[in-house]
PDB file of N, CA and C in Angstrom:
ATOM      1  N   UNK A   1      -0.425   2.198  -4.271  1.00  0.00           N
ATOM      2  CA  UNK A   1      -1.579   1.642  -4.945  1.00  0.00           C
ATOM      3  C   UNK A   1      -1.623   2.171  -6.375  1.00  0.00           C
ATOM      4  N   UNK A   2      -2.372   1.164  -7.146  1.00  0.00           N
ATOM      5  CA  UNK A   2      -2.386   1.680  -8.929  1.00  0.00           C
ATOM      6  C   UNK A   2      -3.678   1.291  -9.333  1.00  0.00           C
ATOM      7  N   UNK A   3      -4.222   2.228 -10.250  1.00  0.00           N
ATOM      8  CA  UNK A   3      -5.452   2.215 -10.317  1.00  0.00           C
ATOM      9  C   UNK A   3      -5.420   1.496 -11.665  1.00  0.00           C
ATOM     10  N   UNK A   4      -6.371   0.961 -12.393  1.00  0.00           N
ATOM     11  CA  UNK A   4      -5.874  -0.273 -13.319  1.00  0.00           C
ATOM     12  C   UNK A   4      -7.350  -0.640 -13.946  1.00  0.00           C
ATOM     13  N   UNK A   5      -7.058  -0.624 -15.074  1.00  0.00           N
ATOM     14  CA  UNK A   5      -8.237  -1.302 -15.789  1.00  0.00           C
ATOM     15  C   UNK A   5      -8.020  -2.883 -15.848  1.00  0.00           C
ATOM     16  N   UNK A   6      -9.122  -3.856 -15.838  1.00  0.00           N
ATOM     17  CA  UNK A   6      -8.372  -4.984 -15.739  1.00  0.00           C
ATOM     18  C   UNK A   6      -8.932  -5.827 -17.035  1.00  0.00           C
ATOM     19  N   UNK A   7     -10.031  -5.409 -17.012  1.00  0.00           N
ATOM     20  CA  UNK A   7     -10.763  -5.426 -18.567  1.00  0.00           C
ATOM     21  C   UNK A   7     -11.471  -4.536 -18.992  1.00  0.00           C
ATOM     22  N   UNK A   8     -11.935  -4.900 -20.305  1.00  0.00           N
ATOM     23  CA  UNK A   8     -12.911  -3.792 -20.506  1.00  0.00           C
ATOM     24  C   UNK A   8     -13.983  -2.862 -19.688  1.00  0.00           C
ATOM     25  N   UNK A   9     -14.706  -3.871 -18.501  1.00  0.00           N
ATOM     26  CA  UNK A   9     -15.796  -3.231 -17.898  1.00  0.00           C
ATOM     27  C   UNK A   9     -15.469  -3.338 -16.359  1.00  0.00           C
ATOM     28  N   UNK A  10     -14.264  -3.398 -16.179  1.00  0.00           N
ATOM     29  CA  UNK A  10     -13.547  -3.661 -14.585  1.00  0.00           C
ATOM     30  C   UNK A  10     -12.379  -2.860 -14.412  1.00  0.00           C
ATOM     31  N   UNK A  11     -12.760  -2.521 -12.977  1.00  0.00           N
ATOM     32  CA  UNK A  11     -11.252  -1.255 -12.667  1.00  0.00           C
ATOM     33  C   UNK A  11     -11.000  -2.062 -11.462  1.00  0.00           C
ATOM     34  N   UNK A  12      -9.800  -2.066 -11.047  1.00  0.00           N
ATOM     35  CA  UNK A  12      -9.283  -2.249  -9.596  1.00  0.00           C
ATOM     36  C   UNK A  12      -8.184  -1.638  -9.197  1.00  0.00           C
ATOM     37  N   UNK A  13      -8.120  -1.621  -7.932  1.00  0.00           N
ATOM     38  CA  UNK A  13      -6.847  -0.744  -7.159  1.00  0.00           C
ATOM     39  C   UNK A  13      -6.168  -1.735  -6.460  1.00  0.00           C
ATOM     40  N   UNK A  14      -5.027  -1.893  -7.786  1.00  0.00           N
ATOM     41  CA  UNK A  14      -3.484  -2.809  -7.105  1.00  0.00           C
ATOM     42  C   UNK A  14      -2.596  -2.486  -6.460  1.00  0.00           C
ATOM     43  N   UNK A  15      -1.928  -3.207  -5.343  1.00  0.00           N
ATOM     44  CA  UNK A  15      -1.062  -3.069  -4.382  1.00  0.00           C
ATOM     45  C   UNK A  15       0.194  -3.089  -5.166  1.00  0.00           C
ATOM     46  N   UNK A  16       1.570  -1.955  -5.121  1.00  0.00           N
ATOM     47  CA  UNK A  16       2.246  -2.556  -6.094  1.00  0.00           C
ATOM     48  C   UNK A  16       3.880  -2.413  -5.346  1.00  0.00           C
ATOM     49  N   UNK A  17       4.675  -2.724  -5.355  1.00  0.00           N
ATOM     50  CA  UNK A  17       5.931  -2.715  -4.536  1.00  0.00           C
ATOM     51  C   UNK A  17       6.545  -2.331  -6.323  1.00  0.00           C
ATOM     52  N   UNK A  18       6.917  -1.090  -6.030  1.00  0.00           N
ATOM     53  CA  UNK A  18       7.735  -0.441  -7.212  1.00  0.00           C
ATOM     54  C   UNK A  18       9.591  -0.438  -6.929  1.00  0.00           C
ATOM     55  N   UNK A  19      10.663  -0.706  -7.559  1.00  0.00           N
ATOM     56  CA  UNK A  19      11.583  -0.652  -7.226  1.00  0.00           C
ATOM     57  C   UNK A  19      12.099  -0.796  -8.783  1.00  0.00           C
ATOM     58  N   UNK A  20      13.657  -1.158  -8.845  1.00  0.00           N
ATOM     59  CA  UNK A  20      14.463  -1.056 -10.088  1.00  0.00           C
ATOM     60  C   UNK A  20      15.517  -2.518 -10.129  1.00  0.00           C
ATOM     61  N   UNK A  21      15.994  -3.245 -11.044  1.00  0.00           N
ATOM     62  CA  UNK A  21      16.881  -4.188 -10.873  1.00  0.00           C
ATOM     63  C   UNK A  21      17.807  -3.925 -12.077  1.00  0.00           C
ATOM     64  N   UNK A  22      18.750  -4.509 -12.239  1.00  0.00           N
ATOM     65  CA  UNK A  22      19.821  -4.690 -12.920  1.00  0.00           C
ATOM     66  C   UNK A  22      20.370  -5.768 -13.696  1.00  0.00           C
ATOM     67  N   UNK A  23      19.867  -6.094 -14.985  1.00  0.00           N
ATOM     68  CA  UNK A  23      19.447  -7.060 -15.621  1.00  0.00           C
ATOM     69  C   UNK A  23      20.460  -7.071 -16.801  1.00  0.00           C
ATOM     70  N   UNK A  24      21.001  -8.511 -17.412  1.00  0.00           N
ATOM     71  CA  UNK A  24      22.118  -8.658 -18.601  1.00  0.00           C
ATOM     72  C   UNK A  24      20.933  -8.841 -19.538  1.00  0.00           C
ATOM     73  N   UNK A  25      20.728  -7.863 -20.816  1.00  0.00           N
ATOM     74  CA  UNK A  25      20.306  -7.803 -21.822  1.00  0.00           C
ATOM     75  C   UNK A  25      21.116  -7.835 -23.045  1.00  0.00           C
ATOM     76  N   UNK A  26      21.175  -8.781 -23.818  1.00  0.00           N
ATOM     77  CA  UNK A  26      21.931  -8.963 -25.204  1.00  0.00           C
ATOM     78  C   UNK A  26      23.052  -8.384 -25.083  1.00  0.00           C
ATOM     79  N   UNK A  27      23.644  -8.774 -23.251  1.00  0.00           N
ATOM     80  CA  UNK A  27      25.108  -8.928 -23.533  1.00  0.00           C
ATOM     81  C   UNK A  27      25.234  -7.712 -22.890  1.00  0.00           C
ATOM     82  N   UNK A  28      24.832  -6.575 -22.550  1.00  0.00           N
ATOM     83  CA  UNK A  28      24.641  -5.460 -21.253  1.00  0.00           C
ATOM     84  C   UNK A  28      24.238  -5.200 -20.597  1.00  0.00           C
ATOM     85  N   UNK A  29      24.798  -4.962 -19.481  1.00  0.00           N
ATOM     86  CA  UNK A  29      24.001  -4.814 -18.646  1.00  0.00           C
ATOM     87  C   UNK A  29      23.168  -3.490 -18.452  1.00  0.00           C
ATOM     88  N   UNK A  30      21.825  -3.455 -17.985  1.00  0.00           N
ATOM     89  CA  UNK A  30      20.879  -2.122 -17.838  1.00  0.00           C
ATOM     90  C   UNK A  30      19.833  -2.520 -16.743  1.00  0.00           C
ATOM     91  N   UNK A  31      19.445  -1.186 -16.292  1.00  0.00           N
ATOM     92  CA  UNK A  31      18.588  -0.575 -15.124  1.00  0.00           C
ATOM     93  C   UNK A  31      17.175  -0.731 -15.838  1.00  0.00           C
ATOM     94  N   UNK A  32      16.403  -1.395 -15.158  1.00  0.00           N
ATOM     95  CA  UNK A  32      14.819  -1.910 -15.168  1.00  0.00           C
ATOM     96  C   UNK A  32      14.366  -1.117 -14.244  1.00  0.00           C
ATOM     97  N   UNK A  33      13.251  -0.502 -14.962  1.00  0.00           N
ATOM     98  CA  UNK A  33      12.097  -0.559 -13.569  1.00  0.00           C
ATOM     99  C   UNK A  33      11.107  -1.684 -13.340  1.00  0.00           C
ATOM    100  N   UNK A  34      10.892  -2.002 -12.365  1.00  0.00           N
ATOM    101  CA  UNK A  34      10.074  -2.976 -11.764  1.00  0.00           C
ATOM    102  C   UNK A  34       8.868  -2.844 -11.397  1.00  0.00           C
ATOM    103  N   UNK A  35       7.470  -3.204 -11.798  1.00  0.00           N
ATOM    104  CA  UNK A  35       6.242  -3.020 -10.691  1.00  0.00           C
ATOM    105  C   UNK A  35       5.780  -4.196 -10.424  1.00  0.00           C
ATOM    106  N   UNK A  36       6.047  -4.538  -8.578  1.00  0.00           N
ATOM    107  CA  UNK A  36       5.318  -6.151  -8.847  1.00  0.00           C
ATOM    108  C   UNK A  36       3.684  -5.791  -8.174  1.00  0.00           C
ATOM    109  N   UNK A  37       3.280  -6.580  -8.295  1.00  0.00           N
ATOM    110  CA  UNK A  37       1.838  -6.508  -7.439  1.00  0.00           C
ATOM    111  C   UNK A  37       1.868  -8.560  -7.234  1.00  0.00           C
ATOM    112  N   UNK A  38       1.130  -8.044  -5.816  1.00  0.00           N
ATOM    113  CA  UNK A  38       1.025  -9.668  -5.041  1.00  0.00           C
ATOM    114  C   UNK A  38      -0.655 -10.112  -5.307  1.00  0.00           C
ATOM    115  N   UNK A  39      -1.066 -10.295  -6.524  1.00  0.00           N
ATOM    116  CA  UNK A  39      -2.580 -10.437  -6.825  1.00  0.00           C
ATOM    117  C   UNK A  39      -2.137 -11.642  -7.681  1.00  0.00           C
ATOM    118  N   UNK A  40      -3.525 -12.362  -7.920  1.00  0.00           N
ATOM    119  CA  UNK A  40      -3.590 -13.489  -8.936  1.00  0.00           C
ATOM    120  C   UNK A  40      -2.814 -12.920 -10.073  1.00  0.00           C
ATOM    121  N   UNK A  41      -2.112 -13.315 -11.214  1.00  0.00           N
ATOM    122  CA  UNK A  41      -2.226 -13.076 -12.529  1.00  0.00           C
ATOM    123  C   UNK A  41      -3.764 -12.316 -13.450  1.00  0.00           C
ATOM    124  N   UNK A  42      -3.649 -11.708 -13.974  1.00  0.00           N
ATOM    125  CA  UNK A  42      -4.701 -11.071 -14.886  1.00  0.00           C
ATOM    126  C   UNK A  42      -4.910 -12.384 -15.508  1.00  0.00           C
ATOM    127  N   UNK A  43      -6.680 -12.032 -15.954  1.00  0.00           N
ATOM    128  CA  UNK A  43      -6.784 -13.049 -16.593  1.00  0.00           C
ATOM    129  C   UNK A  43      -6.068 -13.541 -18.307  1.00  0.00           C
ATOM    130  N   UNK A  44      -6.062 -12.396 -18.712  1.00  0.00           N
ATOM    131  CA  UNK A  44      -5.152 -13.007 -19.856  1.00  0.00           C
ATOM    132  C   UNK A  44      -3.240 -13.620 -20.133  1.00  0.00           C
ATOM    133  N   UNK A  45      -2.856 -13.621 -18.759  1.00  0.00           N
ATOM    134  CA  UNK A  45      -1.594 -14.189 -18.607  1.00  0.00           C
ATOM    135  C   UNK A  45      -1.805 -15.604 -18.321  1.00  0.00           C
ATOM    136  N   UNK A  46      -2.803 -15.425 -17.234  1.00  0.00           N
ATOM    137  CA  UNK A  46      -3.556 -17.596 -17.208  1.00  0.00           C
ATOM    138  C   UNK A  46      -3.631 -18.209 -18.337  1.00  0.00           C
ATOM    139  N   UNK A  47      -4.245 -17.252 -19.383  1.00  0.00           N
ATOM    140  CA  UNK A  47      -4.646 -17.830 -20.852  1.00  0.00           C
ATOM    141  C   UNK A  47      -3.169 -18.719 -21.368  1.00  0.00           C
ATOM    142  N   UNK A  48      -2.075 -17.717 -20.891  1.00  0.00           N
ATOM    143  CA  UNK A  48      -0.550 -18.327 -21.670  1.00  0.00           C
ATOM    144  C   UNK A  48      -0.002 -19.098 -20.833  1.00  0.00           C
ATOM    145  N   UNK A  49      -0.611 -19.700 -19.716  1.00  0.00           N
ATOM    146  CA  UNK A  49       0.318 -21.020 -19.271  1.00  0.00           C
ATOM    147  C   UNK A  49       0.058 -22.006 -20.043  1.00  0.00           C
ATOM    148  N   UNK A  50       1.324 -22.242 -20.033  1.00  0.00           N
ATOM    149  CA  UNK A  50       2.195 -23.638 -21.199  1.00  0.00           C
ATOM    150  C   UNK A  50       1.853 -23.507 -22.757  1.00  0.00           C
ATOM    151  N   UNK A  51       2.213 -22.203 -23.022  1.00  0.00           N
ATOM    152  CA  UNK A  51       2.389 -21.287 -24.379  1.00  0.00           C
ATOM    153  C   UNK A  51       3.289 -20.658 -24.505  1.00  0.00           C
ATOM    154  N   UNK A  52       4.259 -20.293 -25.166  1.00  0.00           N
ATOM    155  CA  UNK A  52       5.573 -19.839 -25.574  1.00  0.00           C
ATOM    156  C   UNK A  52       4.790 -18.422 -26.553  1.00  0.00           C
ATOM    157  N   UNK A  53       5.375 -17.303 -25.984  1.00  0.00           N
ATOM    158  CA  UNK A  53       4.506 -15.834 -26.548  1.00  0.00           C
ATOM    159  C   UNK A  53       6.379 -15.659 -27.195  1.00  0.00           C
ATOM    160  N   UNK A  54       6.130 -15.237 -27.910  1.00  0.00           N
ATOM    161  CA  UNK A  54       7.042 -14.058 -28.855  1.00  0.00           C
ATOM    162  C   UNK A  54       6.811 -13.117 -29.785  1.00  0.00           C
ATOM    163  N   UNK A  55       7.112 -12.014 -29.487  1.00  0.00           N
ATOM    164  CA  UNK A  55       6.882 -10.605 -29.615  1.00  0.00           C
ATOM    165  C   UNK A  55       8.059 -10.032 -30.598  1.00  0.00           C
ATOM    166  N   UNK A  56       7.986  -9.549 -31.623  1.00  0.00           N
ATOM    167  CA  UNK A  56       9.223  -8.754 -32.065  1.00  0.00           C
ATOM    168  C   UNK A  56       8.571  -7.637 -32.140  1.00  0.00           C
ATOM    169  N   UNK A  57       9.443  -6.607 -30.958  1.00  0.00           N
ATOM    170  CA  UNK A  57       9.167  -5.458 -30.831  1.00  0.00           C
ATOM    171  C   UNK A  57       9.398  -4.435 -31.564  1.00  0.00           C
ATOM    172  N   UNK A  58       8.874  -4.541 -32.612  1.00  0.00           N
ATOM    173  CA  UNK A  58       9.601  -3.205 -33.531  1.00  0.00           C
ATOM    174  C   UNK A  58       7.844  -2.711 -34.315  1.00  0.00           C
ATOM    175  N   UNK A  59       7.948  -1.938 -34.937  1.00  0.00           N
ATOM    176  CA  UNK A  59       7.130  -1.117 -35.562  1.00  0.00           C
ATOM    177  C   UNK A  59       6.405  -1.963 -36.919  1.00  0.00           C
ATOM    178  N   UNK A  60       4.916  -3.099 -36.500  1.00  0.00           N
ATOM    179  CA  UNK A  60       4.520  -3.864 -38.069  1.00  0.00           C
ATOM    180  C   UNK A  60       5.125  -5.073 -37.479  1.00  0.00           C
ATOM    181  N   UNK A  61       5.632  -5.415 -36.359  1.00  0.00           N
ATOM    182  CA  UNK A  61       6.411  -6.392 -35.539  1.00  0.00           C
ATOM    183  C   UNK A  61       5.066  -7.836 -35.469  1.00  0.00           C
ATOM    184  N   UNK A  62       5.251  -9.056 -35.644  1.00  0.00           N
ATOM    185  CA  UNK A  62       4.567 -10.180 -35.235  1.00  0.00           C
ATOM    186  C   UNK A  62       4.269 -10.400 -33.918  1.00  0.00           C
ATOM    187  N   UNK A  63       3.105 -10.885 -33.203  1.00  0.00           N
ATOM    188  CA  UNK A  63       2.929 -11.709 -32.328  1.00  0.00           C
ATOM    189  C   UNK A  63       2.740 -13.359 -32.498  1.00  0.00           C
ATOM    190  N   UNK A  64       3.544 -14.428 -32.143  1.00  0.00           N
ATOM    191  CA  UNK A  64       3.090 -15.491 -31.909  1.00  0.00           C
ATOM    192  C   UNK A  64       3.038 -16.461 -30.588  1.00  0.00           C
ATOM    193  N   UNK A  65       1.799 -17.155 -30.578  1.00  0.00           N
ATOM    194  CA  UNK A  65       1.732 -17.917 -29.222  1.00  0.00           C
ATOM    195  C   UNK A  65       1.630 -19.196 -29.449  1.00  0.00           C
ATOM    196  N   UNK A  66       1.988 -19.860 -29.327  1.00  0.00           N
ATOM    197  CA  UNK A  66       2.225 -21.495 -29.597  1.00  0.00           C
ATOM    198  C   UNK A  66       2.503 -22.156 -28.368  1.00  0.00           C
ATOM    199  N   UNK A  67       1.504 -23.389 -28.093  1.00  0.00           N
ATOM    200  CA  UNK A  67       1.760 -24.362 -27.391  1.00  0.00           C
ATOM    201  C   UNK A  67       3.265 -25.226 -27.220  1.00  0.00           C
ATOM    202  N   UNK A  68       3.588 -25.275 -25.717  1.00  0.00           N
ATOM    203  CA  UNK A  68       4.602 -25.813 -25.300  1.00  0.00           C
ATOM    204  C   UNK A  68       4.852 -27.211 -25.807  1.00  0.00           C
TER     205      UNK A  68
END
């Protein structure tokens, strides 16, 4: 179990099946950790169905979300 803020004024305790996979990233392969939980989606992942999110992860990095 994981204890979890889910918004600002809400906590819940998620069920979570923790494990590791082995994933080809830009051409190498590397070790993931995994946490799934079997609950609805949070509400702000609903928000991004049929929205394309991209993230450049670096430091001053953009977010954009744009319709499919």
């Amino acid at each position: 179990m994981m204890q979890g803020v889910v918004n600002q004024r809400c906590e819940a305790t998620l069920p979570l099946v923790v494990g590791n996979a082995n994933i080809l990233w830009d051409g190498q392969y590397r070790e993931i950790d995994v946490a799934e939980s079997e609950t609805d989606p949070l509400i702000g992942m609903s928000l991004l169905y049929k929205y394309g999110l991209r993230i450049d992860a670096v430091e001053g990095g953009s977010v954009r979300v744009e319709a499919l």
